[in-house]
PDB file of N, CA and C in Angstrom:
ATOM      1  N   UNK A   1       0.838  -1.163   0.000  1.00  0.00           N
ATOM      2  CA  UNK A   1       0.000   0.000   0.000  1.00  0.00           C
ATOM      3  C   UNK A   1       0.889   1.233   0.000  1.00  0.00           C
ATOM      4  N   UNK A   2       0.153   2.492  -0.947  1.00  0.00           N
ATOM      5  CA  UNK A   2       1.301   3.603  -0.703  1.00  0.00           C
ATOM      6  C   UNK A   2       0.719   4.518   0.064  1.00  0.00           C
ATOM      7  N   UNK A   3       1.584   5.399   0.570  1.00  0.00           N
ATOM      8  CA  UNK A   3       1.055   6.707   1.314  1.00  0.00           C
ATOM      9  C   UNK A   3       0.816   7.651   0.316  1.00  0.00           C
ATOM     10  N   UNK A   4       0.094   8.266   1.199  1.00  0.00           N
ATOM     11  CA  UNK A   4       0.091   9.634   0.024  1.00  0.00           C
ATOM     12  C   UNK A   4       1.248  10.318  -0.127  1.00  0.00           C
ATOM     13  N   UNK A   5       2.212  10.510   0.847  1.00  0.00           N
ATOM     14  CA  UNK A   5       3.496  11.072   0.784  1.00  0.00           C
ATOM     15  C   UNK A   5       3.868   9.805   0.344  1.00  0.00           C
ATOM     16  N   UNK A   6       3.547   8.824  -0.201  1.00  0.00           N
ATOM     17  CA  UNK A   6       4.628   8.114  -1.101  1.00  0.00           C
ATOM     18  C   UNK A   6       5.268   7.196  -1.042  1.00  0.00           C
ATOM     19  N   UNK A   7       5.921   6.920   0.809  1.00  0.00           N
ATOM     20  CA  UNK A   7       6.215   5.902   1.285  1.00  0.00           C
ATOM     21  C   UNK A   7       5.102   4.573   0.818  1.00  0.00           C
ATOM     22  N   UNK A   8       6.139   3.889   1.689  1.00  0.00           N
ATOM     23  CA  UNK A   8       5.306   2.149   1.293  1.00  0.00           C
ATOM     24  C   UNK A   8       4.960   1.871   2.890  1.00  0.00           C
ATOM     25  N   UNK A   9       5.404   2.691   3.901  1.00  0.00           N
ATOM     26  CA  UNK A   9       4.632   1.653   5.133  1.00  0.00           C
ATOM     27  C   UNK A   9       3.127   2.100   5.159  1.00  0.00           C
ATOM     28  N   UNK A  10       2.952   0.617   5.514  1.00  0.00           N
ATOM     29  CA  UNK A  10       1.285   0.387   5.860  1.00  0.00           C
ATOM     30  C   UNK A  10       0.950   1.256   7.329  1.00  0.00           C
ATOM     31  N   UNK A  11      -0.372   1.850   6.981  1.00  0.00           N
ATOM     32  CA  UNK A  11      -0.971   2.413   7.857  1.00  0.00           C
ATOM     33  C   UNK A  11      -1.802   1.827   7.981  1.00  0.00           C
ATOM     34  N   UNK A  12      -2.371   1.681   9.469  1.00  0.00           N
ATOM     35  CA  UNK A  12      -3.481   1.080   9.740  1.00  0.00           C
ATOM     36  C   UNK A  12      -5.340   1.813   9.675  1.00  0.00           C
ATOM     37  N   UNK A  13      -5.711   1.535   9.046  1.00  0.00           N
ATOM     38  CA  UNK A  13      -7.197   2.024   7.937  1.00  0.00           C
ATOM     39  C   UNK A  13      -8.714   1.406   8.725  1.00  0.00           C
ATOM     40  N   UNK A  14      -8.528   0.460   9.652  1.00  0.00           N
ATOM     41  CA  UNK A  14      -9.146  -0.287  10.364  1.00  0.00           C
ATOM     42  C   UNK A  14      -9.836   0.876  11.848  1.00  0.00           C
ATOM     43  N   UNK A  15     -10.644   0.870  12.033  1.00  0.00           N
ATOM     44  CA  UNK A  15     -11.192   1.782  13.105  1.00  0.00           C
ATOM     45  C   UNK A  15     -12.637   1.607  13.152  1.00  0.00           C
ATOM     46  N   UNK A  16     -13.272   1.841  14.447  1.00  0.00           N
ATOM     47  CA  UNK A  16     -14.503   1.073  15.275  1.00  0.00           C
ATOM     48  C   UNK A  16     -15.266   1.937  13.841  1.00  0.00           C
ATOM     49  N   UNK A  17     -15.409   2.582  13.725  1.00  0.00           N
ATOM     50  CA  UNK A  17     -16.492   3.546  12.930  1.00  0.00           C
ATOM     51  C   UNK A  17     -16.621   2.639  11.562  1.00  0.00           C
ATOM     52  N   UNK A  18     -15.445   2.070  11.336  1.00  0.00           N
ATOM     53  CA  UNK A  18     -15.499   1.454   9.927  1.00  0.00           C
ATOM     54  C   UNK A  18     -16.584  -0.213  10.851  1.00  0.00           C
ATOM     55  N   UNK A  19     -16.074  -0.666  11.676  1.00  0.00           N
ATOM     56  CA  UNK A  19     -16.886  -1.657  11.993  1.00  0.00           C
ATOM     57  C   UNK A  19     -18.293  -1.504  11.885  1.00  0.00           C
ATOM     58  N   UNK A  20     -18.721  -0.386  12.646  1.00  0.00           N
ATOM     59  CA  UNK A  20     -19.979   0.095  12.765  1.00  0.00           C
ATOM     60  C   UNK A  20     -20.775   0.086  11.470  1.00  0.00           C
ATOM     61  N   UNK A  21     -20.320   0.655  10.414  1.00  0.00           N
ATOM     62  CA  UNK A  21     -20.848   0.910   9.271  1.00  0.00           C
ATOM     63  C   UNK A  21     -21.090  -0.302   8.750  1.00  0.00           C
ATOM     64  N   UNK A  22     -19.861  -1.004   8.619  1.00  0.00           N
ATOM     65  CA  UNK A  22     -19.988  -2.457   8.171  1.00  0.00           C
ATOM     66  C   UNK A  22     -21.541  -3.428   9.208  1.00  0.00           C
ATOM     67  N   UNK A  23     -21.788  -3.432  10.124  1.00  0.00           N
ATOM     68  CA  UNK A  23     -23.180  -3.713  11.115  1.00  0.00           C
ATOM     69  C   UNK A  23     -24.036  -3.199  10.233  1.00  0.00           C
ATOM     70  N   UNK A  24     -23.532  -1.785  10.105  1.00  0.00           N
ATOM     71  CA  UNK A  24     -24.903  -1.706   9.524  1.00  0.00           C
ATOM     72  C   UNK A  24     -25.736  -2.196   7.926  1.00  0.00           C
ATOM     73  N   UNK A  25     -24.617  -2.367   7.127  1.00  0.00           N
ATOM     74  CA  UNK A  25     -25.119  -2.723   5.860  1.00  0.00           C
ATOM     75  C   UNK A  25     -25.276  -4.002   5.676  1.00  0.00           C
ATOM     76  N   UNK A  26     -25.433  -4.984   7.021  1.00  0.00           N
ATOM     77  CA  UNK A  26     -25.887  -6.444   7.158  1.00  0.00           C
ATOM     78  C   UNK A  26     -27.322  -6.604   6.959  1.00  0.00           C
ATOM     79  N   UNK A  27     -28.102  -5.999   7.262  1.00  0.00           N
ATOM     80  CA  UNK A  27     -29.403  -6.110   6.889  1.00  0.00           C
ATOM     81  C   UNK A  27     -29.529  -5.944   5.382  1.00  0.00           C
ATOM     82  N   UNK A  28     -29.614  -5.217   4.611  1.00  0.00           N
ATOM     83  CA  UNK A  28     -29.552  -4.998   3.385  1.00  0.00           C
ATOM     84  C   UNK A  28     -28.862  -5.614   2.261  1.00  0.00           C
ATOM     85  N   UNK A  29     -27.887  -6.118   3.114  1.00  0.00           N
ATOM     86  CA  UNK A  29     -26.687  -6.835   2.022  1.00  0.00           C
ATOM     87  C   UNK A  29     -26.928  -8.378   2.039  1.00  0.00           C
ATOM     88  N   UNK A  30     -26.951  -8.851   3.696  1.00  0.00           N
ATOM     89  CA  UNK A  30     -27.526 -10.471   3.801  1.00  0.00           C
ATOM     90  C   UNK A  30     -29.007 -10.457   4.056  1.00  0.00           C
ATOM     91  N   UNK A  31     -29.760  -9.544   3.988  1.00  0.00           N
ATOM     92  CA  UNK A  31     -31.415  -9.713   4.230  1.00  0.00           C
ATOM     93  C   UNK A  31     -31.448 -10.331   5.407  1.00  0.00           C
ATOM     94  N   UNK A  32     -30.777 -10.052   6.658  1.00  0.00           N
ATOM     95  CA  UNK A  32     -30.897 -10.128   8.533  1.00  0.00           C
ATOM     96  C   UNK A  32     -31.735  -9.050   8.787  1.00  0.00           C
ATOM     97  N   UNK A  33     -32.002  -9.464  10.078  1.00  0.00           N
ATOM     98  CA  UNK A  33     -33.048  -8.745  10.663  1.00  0.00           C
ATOM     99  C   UNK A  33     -31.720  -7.713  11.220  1.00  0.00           C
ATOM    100  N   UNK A  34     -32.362  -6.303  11.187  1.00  0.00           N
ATOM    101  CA  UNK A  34     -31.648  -5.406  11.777  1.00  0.00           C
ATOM    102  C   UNK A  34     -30.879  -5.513  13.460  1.00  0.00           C
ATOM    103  N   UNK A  35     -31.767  -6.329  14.239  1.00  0.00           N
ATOM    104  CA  UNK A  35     -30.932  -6.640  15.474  1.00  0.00           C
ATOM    105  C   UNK A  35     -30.235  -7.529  15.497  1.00  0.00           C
ATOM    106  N   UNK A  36     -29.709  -8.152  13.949  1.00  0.00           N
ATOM    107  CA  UNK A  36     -28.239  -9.655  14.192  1.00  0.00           C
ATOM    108  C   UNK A  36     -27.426  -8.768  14.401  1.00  0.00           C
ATOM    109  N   UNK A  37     -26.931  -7.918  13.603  1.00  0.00           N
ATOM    110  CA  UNK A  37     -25.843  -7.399  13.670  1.00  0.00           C
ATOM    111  C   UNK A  37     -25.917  -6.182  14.493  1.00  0.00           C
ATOM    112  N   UNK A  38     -25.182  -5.652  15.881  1.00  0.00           N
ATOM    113  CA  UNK A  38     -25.354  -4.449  16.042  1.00  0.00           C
ATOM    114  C   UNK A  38     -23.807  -3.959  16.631  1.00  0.00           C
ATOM    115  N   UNK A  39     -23.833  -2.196  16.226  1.00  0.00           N
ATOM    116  CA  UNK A  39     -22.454  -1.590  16.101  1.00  0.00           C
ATOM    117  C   UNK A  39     -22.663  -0.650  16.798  1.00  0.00           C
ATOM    118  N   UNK A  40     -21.747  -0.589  17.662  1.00  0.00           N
ATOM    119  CA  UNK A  40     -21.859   0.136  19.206  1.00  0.00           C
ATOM    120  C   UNK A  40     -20.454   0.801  19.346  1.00  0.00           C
ATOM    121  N   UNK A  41     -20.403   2.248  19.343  1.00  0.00           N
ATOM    122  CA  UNK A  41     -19.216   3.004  18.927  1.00  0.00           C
ATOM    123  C   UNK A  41     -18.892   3.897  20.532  1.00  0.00           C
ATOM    124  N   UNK A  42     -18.024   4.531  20.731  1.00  0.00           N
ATOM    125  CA  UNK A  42     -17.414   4.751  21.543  1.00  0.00           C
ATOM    126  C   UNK A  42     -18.364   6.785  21.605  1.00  0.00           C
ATOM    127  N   UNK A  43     -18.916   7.164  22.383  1.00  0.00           N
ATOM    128  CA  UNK A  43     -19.451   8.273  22.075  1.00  0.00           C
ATOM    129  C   UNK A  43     -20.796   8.132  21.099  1.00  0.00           C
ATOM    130  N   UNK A  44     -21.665   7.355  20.941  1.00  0.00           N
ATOM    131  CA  UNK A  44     -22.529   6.839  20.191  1.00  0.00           C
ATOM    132  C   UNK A  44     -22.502   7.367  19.039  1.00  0.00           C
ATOM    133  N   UNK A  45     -23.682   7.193  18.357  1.00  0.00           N
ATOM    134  CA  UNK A  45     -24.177   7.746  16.814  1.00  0.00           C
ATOM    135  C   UNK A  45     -23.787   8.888  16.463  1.00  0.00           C
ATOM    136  N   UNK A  46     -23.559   9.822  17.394  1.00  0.00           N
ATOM    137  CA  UNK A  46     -23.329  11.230  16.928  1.00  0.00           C
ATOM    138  C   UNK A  46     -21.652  11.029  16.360  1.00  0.00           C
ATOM    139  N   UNK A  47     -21.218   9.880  17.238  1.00  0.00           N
ATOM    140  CA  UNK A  47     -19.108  10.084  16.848  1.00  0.00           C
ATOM    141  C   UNK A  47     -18.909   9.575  15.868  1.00  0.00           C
ATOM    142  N   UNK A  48     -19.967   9.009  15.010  1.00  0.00           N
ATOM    143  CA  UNK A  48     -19.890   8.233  13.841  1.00  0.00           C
ATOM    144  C   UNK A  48     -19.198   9.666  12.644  1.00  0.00           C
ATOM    145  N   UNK A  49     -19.608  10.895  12.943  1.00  0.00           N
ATOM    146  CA  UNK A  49     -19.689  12.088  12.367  1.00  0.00           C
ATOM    147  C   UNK A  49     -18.917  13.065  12.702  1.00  0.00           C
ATOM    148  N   UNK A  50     -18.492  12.859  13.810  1.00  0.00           N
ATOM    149  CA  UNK A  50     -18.397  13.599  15.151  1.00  0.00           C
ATOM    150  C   UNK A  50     -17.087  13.818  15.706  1.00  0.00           C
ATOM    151  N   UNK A  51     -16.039  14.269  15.910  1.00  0.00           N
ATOM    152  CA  UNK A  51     -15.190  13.766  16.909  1.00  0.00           C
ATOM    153  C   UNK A  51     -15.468  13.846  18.342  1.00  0.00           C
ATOM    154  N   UNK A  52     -15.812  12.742  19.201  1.00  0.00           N
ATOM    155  CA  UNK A  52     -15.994  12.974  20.557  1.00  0.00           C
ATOM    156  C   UNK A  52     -14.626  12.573  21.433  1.00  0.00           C
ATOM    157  N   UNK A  53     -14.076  13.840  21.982  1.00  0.00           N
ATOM    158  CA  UNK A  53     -12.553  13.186  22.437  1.00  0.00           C
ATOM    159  C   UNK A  53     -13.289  12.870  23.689  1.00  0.00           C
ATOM    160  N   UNK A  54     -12.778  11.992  24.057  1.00  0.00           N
ATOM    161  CA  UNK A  54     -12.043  11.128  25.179  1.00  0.00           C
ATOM    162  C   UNK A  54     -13.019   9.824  25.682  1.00  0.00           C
ATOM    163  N   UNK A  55     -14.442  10.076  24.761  1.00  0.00           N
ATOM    164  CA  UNK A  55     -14.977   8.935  24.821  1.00  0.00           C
ATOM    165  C   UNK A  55     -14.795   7.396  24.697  1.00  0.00           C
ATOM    166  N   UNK A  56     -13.597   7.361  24.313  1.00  0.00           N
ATOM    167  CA  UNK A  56     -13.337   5.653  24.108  1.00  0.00           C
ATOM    168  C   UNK A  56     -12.338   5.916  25.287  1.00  0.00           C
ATOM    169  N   UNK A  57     -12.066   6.434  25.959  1.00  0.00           N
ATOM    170  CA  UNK A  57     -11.643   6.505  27.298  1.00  0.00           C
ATOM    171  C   UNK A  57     -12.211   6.213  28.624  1.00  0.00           C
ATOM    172  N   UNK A  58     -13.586   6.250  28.486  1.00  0.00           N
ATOM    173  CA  UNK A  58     -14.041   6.059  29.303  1.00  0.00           C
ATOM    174  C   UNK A  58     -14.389   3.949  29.758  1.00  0.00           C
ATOM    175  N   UNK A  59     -14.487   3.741  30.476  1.00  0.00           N
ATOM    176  CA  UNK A  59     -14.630   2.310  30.542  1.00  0.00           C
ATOM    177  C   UNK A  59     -16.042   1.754  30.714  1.00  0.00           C
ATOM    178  N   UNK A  60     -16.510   2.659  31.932  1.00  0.00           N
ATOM    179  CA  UNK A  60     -17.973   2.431  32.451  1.00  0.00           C
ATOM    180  C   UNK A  60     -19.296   2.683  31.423  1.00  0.00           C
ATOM    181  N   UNK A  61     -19.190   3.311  30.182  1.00  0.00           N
ATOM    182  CA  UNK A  61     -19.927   3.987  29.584  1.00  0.00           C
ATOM    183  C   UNK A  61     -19.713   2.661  28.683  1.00  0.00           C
ATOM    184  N   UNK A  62     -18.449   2.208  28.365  1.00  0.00           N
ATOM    185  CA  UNK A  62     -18.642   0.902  27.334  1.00  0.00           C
ATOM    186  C   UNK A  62     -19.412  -0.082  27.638  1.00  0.00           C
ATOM    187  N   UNK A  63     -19.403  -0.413  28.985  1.00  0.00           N
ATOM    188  CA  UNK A  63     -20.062  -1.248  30.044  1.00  0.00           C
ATOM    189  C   UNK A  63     -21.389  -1.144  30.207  1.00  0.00           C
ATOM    190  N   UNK A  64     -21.696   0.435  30.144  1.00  0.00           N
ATOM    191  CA  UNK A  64     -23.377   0.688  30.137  1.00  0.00           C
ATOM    192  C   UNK A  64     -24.090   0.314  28.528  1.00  0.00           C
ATOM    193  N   UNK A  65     -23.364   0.927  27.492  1.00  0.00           N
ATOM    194  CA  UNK A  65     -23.558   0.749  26.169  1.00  0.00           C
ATOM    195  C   UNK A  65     -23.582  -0.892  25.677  1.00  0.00           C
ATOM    196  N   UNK A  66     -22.754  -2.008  26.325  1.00  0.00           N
ATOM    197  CA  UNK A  66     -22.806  -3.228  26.200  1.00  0.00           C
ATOM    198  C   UNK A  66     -23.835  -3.976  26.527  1.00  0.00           C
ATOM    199  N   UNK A  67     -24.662  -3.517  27.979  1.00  0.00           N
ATOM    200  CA  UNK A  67     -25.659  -3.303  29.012  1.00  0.00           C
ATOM    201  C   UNK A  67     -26.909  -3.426  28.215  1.00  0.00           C
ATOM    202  N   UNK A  68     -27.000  -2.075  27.369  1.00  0.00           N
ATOM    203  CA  UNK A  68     -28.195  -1.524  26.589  1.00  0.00           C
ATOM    204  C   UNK A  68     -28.164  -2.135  25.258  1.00  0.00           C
ATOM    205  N   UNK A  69     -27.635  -2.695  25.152  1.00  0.00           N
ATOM    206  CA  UNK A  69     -27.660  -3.268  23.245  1.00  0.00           C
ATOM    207  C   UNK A  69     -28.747  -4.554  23.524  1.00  0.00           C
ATOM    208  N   UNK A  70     -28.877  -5.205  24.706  1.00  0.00           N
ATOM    209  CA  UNK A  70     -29.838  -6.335  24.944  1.00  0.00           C
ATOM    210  C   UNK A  70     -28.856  -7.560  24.529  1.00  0.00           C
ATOM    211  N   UNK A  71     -27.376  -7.836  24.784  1.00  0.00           N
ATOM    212  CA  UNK A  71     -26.667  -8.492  24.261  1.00  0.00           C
ATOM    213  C   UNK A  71     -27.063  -9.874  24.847  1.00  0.00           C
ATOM    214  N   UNK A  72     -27.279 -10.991  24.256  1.00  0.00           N
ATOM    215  CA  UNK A  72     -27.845 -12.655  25.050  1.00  0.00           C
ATOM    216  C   UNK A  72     -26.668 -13.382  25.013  1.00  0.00           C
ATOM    217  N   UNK A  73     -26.824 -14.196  25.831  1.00  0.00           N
ATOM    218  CA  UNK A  73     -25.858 -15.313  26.404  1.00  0.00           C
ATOM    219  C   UNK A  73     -25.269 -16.445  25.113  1.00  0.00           C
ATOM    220  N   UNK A  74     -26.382 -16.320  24.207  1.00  0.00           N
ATOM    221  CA  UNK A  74     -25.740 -16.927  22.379  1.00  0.00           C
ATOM    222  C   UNK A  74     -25.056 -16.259  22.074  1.00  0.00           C
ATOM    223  N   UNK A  75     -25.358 -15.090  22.127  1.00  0.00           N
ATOM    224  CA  UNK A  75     -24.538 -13.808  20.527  1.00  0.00           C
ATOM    225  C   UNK A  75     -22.903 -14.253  21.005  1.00  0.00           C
ATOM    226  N   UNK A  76     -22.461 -13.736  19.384  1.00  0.00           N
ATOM    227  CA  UNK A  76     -21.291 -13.281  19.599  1.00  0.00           C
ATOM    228  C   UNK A  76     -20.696 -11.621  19.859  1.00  0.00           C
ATOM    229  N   UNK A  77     -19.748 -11.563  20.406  1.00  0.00           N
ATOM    230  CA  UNK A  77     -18.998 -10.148  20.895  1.00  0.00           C
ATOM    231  C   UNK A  77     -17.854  -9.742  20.289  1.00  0.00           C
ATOM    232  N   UNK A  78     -17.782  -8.921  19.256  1.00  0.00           N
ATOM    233  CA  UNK A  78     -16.370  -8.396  18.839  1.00  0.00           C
ATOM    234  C   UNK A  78     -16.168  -7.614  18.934  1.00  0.00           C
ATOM    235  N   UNK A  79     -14.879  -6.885  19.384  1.00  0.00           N
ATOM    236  CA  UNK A  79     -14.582  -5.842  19.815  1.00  0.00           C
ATOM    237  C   UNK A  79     -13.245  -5.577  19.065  1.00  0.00           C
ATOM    238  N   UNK A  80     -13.536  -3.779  18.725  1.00  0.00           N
ATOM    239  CA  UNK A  80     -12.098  -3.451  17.647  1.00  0.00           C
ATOM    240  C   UNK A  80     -11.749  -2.437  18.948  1.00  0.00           C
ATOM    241  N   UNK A  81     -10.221  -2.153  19.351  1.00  0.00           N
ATOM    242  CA  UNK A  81      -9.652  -1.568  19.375  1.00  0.00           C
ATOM    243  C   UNK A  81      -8.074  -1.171  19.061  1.00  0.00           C
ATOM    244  N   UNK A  82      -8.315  -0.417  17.936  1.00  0.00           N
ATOM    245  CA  UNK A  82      -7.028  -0.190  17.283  1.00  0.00           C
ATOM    246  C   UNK A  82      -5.848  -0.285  17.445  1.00  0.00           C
ATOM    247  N   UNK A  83      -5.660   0.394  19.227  1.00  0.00           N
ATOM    248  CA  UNK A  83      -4.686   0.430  20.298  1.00  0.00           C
ATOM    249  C   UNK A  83      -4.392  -1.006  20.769  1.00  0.00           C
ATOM    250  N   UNK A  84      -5.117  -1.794  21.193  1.00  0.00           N
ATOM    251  CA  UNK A  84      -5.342  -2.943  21.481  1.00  0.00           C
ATOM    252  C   UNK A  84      -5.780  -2.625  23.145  1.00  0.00           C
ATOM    253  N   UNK A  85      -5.722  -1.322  23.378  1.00  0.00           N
ATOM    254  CA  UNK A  85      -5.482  -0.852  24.934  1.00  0.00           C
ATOM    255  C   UNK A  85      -7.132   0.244  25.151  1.00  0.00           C
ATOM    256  N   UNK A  86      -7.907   0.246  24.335  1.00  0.00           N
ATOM    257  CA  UNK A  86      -9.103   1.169  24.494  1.00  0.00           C
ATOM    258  C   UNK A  86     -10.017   1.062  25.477  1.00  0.00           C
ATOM    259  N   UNK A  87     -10.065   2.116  26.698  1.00  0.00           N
ATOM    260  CA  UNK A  87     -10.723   1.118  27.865  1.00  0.00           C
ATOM    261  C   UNK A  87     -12.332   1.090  27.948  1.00  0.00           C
ATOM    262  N   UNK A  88     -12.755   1.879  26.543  1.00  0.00           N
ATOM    263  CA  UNK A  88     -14.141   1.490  26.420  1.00  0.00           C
ATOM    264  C   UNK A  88     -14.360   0.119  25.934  1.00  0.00           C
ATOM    265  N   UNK A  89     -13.484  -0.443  25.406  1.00  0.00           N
ATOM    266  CA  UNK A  89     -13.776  -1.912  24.476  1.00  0.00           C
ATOM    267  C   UNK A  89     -13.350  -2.714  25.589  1.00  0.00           C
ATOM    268  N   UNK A  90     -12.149  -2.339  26.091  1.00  0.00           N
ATOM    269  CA  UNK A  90     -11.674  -3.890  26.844  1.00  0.00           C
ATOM    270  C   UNK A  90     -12.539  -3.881  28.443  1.00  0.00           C
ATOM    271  N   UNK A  91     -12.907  -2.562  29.017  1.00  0.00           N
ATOM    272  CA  UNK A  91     -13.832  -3.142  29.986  1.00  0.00           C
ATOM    273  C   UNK A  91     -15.063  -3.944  29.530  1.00  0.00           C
ATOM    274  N   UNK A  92     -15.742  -3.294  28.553  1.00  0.00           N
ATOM    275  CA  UNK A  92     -17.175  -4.146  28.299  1.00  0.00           C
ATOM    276  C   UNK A  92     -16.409  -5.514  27.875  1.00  0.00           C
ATOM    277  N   UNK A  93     -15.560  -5.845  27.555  1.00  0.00           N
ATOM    278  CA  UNK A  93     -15.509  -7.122  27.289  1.00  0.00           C
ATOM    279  C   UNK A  93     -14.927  -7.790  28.296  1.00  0.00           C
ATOM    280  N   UNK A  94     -14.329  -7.521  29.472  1.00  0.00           N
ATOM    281  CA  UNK A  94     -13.705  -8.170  30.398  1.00  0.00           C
ATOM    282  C   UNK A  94     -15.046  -7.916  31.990  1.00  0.00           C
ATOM    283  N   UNK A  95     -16.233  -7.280  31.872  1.00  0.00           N
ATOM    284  CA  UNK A  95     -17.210  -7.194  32.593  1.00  0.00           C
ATOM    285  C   UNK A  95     -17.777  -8.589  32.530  1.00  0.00           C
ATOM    286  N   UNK A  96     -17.998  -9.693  33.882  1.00  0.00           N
ATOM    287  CA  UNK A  96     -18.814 -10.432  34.264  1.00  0.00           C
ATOM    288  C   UNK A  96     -20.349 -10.282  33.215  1.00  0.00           C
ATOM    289  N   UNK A  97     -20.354 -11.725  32.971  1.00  0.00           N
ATOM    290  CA  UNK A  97     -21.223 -11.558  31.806  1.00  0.00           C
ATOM    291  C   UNK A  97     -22.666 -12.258  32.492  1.00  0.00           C
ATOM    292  N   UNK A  98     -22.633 -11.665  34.109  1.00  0.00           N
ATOM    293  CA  UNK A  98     -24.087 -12.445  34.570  1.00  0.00           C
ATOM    294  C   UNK A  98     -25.331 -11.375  34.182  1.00  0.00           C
ATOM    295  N   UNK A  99     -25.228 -10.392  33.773  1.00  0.00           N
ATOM    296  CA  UNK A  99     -26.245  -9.759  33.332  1.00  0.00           C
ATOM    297  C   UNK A  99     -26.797 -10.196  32.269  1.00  0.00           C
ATOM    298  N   UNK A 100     -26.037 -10.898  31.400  1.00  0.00           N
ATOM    299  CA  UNK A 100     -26.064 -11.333  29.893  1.00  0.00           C
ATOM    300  C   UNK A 100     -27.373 -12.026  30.070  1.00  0.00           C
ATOM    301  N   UNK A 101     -28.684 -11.719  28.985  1.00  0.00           N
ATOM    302  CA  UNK A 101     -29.940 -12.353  29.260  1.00  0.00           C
ATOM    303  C   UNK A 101     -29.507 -13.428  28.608  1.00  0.00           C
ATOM    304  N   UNK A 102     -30.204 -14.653  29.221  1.00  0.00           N
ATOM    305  CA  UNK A 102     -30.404 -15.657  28.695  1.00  0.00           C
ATOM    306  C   UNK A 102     -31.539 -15.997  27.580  1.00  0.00           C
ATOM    307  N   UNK A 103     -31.599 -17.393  26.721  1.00  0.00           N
ATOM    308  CA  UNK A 103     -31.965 -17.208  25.618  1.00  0.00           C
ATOM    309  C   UNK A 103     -33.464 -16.958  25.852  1.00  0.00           C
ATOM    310  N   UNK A 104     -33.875 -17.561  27.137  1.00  0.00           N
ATOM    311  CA  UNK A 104     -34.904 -17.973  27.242  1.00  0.00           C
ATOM    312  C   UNK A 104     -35.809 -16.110  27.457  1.00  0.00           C
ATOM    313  N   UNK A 105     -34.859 -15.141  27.903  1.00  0.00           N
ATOM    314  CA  UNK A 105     -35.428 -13.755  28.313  1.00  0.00           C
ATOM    315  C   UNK A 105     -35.688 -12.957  27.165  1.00  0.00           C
TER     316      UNK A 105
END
């Protein structure tokens, strides 16, 4: 890959917003119901557009946002963070998953 200045090192192009988008064109593209896939961004819908600093900083807010998606004890969970260190992604994913509804809820 080239840079625009020309070089050849790879930059990394990968970022939650690109995930998000990708969620969203699952309905339309595989004909899923809009709640298989869902994309849950750091500073919500508005940072899709937006720059919200320091929101993927926060941990507890990933945790509440993980909370509110209605995530069940089947689904799967993927989480991008670029850094590998983002403490909105790695708390919701390292949070005790007894809230997680079961299939039956």
């Amino acid at each position: 890959m080239e840079r625009v200045d020309g070089s050849s090192t790879p930059e990394p192009v990968l970022r939650a917003g690109l995930g998000v988008l990708d969620a969203s064109e699952c309905p339309p593209t595989f004909n899923v119901d809009p709640g298989l896939v869902v994309g849950l961004i750091a500073g919500g819908d508005h940072a899709l557009r937006h720059s919200i600093e320091g929101a993927e900083d926060d941990p507890e807010q990933g945790v509440q946002d993980l909370k509110d998606s209605g995530l069940k004890a089947a689904d799967a969970l993927v989480g991008i963070a670029a850094s590998g260190r983002t403490p909105y992604v790695l708390e919701a994913w390292r949070t005790p998953t007894s809230w997680v509804r079961s299939p039956s809820a």
